[in-house]
Every structure is written in C-alpha cells, then in structure tokens.
N, C-alpha and C. Protein backbone atom coordinates (compact mmCIF):
# COMPACT_ATOMS: atom_id res chain seq x y z
N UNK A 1 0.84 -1.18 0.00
CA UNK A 1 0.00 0.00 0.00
C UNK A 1 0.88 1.24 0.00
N UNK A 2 0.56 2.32 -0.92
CA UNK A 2 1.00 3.34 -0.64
C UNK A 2 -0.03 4.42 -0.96
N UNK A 3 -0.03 5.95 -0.34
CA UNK A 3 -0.56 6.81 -0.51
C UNK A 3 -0.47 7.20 -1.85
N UNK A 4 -1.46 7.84 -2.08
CA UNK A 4 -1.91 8.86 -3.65
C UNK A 4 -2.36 9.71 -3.54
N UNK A 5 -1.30 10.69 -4.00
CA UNK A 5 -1.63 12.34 -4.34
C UNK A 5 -3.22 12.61 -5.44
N UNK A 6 -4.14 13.47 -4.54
CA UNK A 6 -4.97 13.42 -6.25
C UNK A 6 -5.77 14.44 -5.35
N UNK A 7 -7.25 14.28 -6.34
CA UNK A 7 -8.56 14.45 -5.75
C UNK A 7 -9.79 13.23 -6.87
N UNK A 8 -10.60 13.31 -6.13
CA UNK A 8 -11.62 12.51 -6.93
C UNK A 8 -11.70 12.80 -8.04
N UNK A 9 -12.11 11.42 -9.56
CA UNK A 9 -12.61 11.79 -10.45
C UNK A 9 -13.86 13.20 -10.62
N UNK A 10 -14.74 13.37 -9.91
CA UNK A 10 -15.87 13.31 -9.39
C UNK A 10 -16.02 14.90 -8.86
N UNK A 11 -14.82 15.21 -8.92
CA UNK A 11 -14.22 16.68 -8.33
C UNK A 11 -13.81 17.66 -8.55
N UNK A 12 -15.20 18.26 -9.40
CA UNK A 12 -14.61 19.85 -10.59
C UNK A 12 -14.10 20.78 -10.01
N UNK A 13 -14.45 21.14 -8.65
CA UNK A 13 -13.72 21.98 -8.14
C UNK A 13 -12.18 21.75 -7.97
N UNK A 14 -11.86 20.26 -7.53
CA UNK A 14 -10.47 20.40 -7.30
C UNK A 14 -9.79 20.20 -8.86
N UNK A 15 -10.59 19.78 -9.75
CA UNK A 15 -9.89 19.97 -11.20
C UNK A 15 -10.06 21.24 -11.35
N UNK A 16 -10.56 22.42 -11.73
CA UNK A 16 -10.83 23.69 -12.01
C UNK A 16 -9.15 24.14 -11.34
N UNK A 17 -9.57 24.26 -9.58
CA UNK A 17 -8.15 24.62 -9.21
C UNK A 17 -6.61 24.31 -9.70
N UNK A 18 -6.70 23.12 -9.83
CA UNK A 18 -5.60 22.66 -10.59
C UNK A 18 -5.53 22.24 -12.05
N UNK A 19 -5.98 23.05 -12.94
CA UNK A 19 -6.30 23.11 -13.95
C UNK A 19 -5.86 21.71 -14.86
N UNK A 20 -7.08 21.23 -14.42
CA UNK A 20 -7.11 19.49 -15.04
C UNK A 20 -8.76 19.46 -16.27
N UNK A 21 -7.72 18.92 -17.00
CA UNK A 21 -9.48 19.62 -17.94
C UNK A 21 -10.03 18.09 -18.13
N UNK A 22 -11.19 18.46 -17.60
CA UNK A 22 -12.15 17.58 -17.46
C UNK A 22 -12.36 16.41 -18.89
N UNK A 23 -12.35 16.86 -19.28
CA UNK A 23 -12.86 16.39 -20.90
C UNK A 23 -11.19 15.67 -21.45
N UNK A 24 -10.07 16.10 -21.45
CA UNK A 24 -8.83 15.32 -20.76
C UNK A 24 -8.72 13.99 -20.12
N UNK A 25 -10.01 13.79 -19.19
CA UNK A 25 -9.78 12.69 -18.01
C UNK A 25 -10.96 11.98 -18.89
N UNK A 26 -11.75 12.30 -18.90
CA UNK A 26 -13.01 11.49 -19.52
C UNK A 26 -12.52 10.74 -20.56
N UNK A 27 -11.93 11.11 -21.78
CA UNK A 27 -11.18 10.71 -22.45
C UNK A 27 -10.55 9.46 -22.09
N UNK A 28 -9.81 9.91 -21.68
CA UNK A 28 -8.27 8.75 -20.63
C UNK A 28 -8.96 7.61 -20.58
N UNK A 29 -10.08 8.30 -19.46
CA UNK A 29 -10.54 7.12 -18.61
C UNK A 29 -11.15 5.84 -19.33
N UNK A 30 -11.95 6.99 -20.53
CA UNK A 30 -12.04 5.67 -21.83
C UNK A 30 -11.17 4.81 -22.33
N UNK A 31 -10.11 5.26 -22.42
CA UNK A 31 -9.19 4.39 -23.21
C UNK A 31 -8.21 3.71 -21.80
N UNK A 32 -8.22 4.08 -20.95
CA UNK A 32 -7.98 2.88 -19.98
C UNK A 32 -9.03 1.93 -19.84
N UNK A 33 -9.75 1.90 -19.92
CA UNK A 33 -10.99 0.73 -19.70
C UNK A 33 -11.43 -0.05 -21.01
N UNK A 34 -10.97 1.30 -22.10
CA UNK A 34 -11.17 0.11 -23.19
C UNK A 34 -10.03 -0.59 -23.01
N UNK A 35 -8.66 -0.21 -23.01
CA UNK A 35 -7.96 -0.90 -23.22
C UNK A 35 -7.26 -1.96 -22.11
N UNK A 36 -8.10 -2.48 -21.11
CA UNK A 36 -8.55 -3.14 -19.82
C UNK A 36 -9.19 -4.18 -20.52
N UNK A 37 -10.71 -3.74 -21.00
CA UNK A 37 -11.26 -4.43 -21.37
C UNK A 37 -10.78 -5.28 -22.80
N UNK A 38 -10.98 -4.83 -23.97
CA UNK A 38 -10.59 -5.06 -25.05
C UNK A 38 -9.12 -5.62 -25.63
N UNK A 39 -8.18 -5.47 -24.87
CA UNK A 39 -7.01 -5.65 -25.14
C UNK A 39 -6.05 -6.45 -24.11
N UNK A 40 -6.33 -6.44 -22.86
CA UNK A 40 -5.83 -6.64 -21.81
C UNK A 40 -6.78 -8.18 -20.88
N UNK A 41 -7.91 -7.72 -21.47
CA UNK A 41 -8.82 -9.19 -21.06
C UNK A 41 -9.03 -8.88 -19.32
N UNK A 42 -9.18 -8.24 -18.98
CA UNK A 42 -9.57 -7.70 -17.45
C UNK A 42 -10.20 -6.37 -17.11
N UNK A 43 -10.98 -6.40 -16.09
CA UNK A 43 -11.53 -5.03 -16.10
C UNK A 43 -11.24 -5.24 -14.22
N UNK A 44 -11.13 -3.51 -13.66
CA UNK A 44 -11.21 -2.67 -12.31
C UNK A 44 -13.02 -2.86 -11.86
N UNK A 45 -12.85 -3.57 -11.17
CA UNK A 45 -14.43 -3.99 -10.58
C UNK A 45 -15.00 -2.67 -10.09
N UNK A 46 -14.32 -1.81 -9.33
CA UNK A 46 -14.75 -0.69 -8.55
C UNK A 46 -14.70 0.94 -8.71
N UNK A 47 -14.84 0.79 -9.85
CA UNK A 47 -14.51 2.65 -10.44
C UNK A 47 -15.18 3.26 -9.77
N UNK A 48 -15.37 3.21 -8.43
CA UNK A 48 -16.08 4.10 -7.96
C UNK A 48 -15.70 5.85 -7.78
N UNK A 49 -15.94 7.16 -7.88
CA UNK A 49 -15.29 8.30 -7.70
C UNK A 49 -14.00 8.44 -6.48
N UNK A 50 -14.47 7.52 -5.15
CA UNK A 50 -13.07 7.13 -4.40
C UNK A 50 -12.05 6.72 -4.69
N UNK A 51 -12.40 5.83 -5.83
CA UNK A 51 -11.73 4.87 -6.49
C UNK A 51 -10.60 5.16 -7.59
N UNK A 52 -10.89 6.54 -8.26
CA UNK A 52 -10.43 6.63 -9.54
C UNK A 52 -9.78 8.78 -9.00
N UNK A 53 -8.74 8.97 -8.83
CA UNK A 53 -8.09 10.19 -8.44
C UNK A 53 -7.47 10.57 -10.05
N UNK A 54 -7.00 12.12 -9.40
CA UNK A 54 -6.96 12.90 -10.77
C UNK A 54 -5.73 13.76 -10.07
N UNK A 55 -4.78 14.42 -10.36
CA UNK A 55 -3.71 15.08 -10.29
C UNK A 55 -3.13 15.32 -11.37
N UNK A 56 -1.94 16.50 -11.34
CA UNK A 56 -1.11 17.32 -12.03
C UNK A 56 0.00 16.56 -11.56
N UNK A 57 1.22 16.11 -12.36
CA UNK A 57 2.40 15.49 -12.08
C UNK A 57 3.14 16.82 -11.78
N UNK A 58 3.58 17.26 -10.31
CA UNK A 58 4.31 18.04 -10.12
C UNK A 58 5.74 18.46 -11.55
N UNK A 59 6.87 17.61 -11.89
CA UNK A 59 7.73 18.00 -12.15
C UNK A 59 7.36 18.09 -14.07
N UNK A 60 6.10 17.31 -14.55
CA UNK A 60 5.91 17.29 -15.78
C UNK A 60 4.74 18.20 -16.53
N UNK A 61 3.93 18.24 -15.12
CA UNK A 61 2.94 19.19 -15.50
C UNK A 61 1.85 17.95 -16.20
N UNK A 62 1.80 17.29 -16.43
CA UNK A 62 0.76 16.02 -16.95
C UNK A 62 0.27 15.70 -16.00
N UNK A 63 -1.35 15.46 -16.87
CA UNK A 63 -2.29 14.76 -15.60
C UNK A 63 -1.96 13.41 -15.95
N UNK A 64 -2.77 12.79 -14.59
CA UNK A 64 -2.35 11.34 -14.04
C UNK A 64 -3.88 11.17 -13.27
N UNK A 65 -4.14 10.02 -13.87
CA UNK A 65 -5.36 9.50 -13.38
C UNK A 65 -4.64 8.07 -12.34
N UNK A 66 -5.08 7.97 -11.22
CA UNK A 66 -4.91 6.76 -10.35
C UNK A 66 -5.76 6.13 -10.02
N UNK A 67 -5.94 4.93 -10.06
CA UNK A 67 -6.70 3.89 -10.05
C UNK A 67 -6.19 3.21 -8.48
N UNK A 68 -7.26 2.96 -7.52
CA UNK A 68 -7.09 2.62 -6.20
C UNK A 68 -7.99 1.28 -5.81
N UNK A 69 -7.42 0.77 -5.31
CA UNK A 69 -8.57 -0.44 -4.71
C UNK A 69 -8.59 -1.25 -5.30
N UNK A 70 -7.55 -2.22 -5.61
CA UNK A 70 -7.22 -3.32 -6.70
C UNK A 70 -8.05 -4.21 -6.40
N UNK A 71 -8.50 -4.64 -5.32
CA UNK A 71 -9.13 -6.09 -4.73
C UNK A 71 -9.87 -6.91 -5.29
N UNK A 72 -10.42 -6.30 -6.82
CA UNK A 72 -11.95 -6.48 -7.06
C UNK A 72 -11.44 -6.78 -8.89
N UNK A 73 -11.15 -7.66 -9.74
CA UNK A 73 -10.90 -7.57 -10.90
C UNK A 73 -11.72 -8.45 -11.76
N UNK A 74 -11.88 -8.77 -12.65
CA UNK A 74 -12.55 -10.01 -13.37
C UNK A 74 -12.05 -9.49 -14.73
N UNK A 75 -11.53 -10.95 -14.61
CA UNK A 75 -10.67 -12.06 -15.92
C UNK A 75 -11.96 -11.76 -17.17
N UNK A 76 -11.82 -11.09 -18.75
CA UNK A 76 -12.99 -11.27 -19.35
C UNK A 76 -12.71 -12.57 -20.30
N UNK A 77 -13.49 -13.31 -20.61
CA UNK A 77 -13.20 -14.60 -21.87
C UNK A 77 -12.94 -13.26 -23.27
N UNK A 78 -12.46 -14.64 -24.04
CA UNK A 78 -12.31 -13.77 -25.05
C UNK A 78 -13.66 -13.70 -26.33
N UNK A 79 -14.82 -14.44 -26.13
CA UNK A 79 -16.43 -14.49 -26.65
C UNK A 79 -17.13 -13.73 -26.00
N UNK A 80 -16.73 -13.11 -24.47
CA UNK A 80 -17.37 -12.00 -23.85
C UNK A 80 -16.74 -11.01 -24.57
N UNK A 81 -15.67 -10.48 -24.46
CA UNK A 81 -14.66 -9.21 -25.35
C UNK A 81 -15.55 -9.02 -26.35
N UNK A 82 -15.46 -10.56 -27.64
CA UNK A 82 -16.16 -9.85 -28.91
C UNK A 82 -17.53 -9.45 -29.05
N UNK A 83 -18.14 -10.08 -28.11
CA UNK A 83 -19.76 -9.63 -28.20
C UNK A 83 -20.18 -8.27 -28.16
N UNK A 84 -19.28 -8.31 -26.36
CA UNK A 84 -19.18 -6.59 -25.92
C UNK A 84 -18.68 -5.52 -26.89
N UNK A 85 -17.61 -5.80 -27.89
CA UNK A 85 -17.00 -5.18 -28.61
C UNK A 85 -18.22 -4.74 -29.74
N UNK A 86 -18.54 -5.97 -30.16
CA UNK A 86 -19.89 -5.55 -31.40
C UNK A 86 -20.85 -5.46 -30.74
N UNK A 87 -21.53 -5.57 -29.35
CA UNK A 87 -22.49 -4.57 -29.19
C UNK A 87 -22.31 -3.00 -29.04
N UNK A 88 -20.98 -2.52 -28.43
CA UNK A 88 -20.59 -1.08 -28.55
C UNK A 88 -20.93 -0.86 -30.08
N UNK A 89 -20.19 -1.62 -30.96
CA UNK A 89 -20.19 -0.81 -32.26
C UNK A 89 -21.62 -0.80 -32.58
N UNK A 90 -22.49 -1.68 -32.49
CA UNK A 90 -24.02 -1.62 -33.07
C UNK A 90 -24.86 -0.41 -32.22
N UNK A 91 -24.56 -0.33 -31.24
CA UNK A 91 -24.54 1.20 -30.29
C UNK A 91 -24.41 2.21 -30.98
N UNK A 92 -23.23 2.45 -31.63
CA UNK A 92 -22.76 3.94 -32.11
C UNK A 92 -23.11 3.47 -33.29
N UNK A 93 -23.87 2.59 -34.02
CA UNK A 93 -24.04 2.03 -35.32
C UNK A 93 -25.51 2.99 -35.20
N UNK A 94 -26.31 2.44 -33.76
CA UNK A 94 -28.27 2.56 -33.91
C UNK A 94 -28.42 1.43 -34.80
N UNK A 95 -27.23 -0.10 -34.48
CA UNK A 95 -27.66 -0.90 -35.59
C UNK A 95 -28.49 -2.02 -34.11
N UNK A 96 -30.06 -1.94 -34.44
CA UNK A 96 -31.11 -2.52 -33.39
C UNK A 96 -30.86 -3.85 -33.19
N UNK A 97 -30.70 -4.46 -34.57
CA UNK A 97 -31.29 -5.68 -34.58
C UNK A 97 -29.54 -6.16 -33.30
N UNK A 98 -28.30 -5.66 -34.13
CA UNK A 98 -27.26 -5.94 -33.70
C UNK A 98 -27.18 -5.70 -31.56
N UNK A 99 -27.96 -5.12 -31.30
CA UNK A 99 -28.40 -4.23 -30.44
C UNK A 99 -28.63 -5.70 -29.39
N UNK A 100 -29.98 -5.52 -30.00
CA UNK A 100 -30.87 -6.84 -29.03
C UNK A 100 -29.76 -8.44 -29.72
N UNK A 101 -29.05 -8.72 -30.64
CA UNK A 101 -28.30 -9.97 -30.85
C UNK A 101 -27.14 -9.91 -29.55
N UNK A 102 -26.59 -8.69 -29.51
CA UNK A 102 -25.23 -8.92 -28.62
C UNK A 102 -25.55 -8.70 -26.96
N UNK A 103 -26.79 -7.90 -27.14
CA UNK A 103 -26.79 -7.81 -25.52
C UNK A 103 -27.45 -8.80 -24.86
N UNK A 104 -28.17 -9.97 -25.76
CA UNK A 104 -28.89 -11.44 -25.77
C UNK A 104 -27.65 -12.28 -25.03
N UNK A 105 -26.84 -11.90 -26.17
CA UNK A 105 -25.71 -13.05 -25.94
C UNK A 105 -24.78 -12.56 -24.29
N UNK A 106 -24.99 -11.51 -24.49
CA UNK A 106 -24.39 -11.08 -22.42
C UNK A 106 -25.07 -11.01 -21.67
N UNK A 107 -26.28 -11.83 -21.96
CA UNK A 107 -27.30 -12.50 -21.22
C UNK A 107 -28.39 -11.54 -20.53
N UNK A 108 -28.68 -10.19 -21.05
CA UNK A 108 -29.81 -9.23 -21.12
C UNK A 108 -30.92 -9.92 -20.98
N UNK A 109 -31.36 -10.77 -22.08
CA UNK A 109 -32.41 -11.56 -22.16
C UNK A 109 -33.34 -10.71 -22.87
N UNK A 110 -34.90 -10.85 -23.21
CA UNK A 110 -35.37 -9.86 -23.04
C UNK A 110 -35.68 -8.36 -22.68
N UNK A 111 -34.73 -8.28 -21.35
CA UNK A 111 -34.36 -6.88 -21.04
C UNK A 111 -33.47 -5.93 -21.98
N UNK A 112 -33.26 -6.50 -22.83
CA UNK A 112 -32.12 -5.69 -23.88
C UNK A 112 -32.00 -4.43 -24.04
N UNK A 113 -32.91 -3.84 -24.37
CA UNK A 113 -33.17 -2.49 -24.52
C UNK A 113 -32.95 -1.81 -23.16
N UNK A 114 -33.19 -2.16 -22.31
CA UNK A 114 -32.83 -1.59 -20.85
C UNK A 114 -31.53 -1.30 -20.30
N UNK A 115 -30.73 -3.03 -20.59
CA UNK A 115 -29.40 -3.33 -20.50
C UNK A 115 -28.42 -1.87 -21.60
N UNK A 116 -29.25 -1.96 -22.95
CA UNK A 116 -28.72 -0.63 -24.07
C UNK A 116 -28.68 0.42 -23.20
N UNK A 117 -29.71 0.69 -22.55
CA UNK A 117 -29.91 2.26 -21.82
C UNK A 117 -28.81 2.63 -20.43
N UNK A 118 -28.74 1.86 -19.85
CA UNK A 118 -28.26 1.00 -18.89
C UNK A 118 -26.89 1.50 -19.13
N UNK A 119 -26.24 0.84 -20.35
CA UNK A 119 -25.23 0.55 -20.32
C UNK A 119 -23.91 1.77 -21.19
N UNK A 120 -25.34 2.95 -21.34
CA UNK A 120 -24.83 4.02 -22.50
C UNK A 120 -25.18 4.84 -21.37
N UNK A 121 -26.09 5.02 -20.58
CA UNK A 121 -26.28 6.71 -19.79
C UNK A 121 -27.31 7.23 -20.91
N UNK A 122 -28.21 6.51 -22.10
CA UNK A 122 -28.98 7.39 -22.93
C UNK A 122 -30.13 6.88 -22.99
N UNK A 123 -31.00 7.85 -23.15
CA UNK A 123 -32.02 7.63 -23.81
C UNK A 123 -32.74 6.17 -24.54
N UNK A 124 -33.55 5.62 -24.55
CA UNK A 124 -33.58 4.49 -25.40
C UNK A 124 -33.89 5.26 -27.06
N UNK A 125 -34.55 6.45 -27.02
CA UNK A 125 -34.42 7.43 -28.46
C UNK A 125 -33.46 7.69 -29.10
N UNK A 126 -31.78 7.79 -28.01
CA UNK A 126 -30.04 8.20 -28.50
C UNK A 126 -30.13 6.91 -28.96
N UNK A 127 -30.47 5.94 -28.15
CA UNK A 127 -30.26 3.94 -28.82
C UNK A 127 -30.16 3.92 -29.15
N UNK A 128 -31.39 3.81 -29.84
CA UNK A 128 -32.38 3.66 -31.32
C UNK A 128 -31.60 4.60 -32.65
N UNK A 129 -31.57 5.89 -32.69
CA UNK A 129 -30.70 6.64 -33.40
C UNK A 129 -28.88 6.58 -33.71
N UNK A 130 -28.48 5.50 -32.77
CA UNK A 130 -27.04 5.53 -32.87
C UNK A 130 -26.71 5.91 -31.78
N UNK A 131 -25.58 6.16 -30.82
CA UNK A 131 -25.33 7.18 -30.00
C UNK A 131 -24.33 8.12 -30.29
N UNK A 132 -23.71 7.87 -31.57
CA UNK A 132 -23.04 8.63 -31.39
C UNK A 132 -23.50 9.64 -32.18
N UNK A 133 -24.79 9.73 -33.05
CA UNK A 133 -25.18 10.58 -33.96
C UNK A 133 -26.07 11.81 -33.60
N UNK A 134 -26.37 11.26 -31.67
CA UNK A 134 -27.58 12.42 -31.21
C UNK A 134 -26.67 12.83 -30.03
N UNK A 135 -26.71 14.58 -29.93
CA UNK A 135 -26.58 14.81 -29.21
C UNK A 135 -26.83 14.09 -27.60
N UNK A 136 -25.87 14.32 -26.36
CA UNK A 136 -26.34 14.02 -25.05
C UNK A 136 -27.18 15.48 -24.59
N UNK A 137 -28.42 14.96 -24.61
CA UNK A 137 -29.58 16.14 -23.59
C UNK A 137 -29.22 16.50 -22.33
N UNK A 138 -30.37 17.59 -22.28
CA UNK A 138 -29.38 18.05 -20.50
C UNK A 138 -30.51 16.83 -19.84
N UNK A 139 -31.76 16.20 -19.83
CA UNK A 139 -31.88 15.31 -19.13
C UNK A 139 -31.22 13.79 -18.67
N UNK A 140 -30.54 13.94 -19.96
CA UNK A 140 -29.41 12.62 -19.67
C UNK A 140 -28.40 12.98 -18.70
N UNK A 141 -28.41 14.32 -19.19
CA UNK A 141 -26.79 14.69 -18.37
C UNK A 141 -27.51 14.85 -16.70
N UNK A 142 -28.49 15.63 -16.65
CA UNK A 142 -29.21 15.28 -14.91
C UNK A 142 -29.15 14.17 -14.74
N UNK A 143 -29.62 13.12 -15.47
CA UNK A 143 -29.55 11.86 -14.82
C UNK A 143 -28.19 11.34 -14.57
N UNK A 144 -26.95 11.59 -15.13
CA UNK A 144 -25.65 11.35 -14.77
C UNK A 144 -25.22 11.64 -13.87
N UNK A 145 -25.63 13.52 -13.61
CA UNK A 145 -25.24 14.13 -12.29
C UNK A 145 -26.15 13.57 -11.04
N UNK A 146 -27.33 13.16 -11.12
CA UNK A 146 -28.08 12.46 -10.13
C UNK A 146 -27.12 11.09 -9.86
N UNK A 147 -27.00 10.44 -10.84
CA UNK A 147 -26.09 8.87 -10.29
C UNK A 147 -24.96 9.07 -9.67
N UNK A 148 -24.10 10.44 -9.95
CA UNK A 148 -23.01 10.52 -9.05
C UNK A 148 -23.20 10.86 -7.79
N UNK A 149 -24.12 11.97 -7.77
CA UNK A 149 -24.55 11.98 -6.25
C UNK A 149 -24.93 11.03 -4.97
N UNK A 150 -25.47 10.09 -5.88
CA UNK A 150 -25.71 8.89 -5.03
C UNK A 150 -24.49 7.99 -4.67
N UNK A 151 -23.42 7.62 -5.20
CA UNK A 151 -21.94 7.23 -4.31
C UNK A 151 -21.58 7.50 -3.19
C-alpha cells in the first residue's frame, strides 16, 4: 500500500483549481478501460469516484489519473470481449437488430433495450438513433449528475 496524491474523479472543483481539464480525463478514462477491457482481457471492478483520483504530475505538469482499490478484478473470456465489442459498435451504429443480438448473448435476455440504456447513460431514443449521432440532452446529463450523487 501506498498513498496517492490526487482528488476525486468526481471533483470539478479540485480539477478547475488545478487546472485538469475535465474532458482530458473522460477521455483517458475511456481508453484505460477500453484498453482493460478489449485488449488486456480484465476489467477494475470498482470505479467508484473514491476509487479513480486525478492530479497534475508536479515536475511534468501532466495529468495522471490513479486507479485505487485493486481487490476487485474479473478475468474477461475472449467471446465475452467480442460480443461486448460488437455490441458497442451496433450502439454507435443505432444498428437494433445488432443491439438486441449482442446484448442477448451477455445475457440481457429480453431486457435488452434496458441493459442498451443502462449501459450508454442514454435515452432508449439516443439507442435507437445511434449514439453517437444524437446529441447528449441536459436530461441525460441530470440523470448522470443524479447517479453521481448517489456514491
């Protein structure tokens, strides 16, 4: 165990102060988890905002995202990876049918469309349209800022 310099993901004020740009970390944080997930065959069980710190590297001036609380990991197969992989893309596709096939197969069931909503922060309307083709609403975005509050 050792200590970590930071403040919470979760923590615009202490990013603002230390001029950590938000949209910077969001980023990151994607491509650490994709590349966790997708490439690496493991994912961080606990991203919780405790969980995941943000800092300025004193001598480089680069942010540094830290990841805390190892305890919790899961091994992914590599038929979970590809499913997950082509249900993201049928996601940012709005390809449906692909939609309800891959989130079947990660065992949604019927719930599919839920698991879609669920699993994007959108709308089942962003779904349906693609996500990456519709704007995020400010009611999505309340509902984001509501889920963090609750941690």
């Amino acid at each position: 165990m050792e200590f970590a310099e930071g403040g919470q993901v979760n923590d615009r004020e202490y990013m603002k102060k230390h001029g950590i740009d938000v949209n910077e970390i969001s980023e990151n944080l994607g491509k650490i988890y994709s590349e966790m997930i997708f490439v690496r065959g493991f994912v961080h069980c606990d991203p919780h905002p405790g969980n995941v710190l943000v800092r300025k590297c004193p001598k480089s001036k680069k942010t540094e995202i830290t990841l805390l609380d190892h305890g919790l990991y899961q091994v992914l197969e590599p038929d979970f990876r590809l499913d997950y992989c082509r249900l993201w893309q049928a996601l940012i596709r709005g390809d449906m049918s692909g939609v309800e096939r891959y989130s079947r197969r990660l065992g949604a069931g019927d719930l599919f469309a839920l698991f879609a909503c669920v699993l994007t922060a959108r709308s089942w309307t962003a779904v349906n349209a693609g996500i990456s083709s519709v704007p995020v609403t400010h009611s999505e975005v309340g509902l984001l800022y509501e889920l963090q509050q609750t941690d």
